[in-house]
Protein backbone atom coordinates (compact mmCIF):
# COMPACT_ATOMS: atom_id res chain seq x y z
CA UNK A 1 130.84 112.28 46.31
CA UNK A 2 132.22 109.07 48.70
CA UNK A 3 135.64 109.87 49.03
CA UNK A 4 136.38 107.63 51.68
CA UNK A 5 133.85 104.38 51.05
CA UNK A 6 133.87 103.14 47.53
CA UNK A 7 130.86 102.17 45.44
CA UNK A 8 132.19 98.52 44.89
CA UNK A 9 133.16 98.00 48.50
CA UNK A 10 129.73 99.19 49.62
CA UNK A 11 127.95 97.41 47.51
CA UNK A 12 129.52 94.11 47.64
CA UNK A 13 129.46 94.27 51.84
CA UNK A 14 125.64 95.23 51.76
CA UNK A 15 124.87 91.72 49.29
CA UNK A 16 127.10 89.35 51.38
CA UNK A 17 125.12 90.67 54.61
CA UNK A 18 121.88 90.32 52.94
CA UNK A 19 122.37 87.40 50.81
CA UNK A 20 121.06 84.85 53.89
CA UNK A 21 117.07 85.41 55.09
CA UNK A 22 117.64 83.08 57.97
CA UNK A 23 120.50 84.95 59.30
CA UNK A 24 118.56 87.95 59.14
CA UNK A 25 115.01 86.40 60.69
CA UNK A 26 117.26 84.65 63.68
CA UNK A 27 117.68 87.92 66.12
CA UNK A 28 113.87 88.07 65.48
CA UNK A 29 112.84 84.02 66.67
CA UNK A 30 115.42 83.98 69.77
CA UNK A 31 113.59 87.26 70.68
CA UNK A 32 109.78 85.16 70.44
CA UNK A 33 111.23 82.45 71.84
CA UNK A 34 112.31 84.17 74.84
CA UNK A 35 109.52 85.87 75.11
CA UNK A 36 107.37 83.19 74.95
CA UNK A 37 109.18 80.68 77.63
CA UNK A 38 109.53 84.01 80.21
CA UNK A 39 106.50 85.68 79.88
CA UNK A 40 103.53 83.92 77.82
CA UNK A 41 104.18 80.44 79.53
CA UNK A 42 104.63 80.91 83.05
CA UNK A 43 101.06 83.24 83.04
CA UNK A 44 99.13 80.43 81.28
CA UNK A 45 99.97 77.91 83.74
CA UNK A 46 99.18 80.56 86.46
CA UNK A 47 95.93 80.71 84.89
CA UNK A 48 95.09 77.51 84.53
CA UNK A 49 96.12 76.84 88.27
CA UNK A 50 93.59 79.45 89.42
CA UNK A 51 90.81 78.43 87.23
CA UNK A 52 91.00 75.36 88.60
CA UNK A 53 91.25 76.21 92.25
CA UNK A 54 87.97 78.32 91.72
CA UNK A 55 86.28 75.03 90.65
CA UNK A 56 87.61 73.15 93.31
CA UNK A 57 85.80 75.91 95.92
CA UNK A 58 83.66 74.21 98.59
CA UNK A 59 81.83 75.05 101.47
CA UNK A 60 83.90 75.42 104.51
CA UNK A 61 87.08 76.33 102.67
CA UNK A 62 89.11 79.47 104.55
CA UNK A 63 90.20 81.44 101.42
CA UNK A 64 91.57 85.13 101.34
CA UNK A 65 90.34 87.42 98.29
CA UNK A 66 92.04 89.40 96.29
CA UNK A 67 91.67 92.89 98.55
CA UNK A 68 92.94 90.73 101.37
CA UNK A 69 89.84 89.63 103.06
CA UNK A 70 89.76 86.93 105.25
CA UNK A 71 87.14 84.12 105.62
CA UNK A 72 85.17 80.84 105.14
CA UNK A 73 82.66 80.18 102.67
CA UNK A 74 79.31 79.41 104.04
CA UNK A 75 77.75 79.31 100.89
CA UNK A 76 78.86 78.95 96.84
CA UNK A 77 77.06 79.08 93.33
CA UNK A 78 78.50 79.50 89.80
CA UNK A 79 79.32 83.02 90.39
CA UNK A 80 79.43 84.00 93.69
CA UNK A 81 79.82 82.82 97.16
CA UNK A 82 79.23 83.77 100.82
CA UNK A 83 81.80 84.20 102.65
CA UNK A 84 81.99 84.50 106.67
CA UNK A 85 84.70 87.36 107.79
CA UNK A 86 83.67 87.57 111.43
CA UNK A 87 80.55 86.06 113.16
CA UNK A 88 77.19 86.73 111.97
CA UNK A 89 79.27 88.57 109.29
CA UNK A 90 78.64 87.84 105.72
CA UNK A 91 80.19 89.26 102.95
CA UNK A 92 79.12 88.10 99.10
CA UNK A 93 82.07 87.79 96.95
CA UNK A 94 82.87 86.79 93.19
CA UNK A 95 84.17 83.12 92.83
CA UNK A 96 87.29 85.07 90.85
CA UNK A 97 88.46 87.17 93.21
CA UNK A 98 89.51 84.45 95.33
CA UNK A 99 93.34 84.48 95.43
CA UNK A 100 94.09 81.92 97.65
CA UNK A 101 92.48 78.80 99.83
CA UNK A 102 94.46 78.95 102.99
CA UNK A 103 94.94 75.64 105.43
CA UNK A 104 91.60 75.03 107.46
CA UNK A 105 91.89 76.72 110.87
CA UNK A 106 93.72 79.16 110.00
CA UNK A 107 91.09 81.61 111.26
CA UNK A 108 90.70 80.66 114.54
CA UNK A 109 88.25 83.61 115.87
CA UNK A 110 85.44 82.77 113.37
């Protein structure tokens, strides 16, 4: 029924192509390799940054949250802190949801 490929031809192009496992597996390891350096990397070292900016929380720091809050921390344990966002205003946060210590004075009106 091939009239236009022949058995022989088809057959001897399909062994040559699969004849090297290495060749074949190499589209597949670039692919994981780019993966890995784009994607897998750079959010592990995020990671590891916050983790250890959480740790490095003290009292007095001016942080912003996660939703954007503003304040200083008036008060930290091994879960939570206290956190001042206006005067007389306290506002009990996860250590976590920190996103960022900002430089102290920031927030002049507290």
């Amino acid at each position: 029924m091939n009239f236009f490929i022949s058995d022989a031809l088809a057959e001897g192009q399909a062994a040559a192509a699969g004849s090297d496992p290495f060749m074949t597996a190499l589209p597949l390891l670039l692919f994981a390799a780019i993966f890995y350096f784009l994607l897998i990397r750079p959010q592990a070292k995020r990671q590891k940054e916050h983790k250890k900016m959480v740790e490095a929380l003290a009292k007095g720091d001016e942080v912003v949250t996660v939703g954007g809050i503003a304040g200083r921390i008036t008060d930290i344990g091994d879960n939570f802190a206290k956190m001042e966002v206006a005067d007389g205003v306290e506002v009990k946060i996860r250590r976590q949801s920190v996103e960022s210590v900002i430089p102290k004075g920031s927030l002049k009106d507290l």
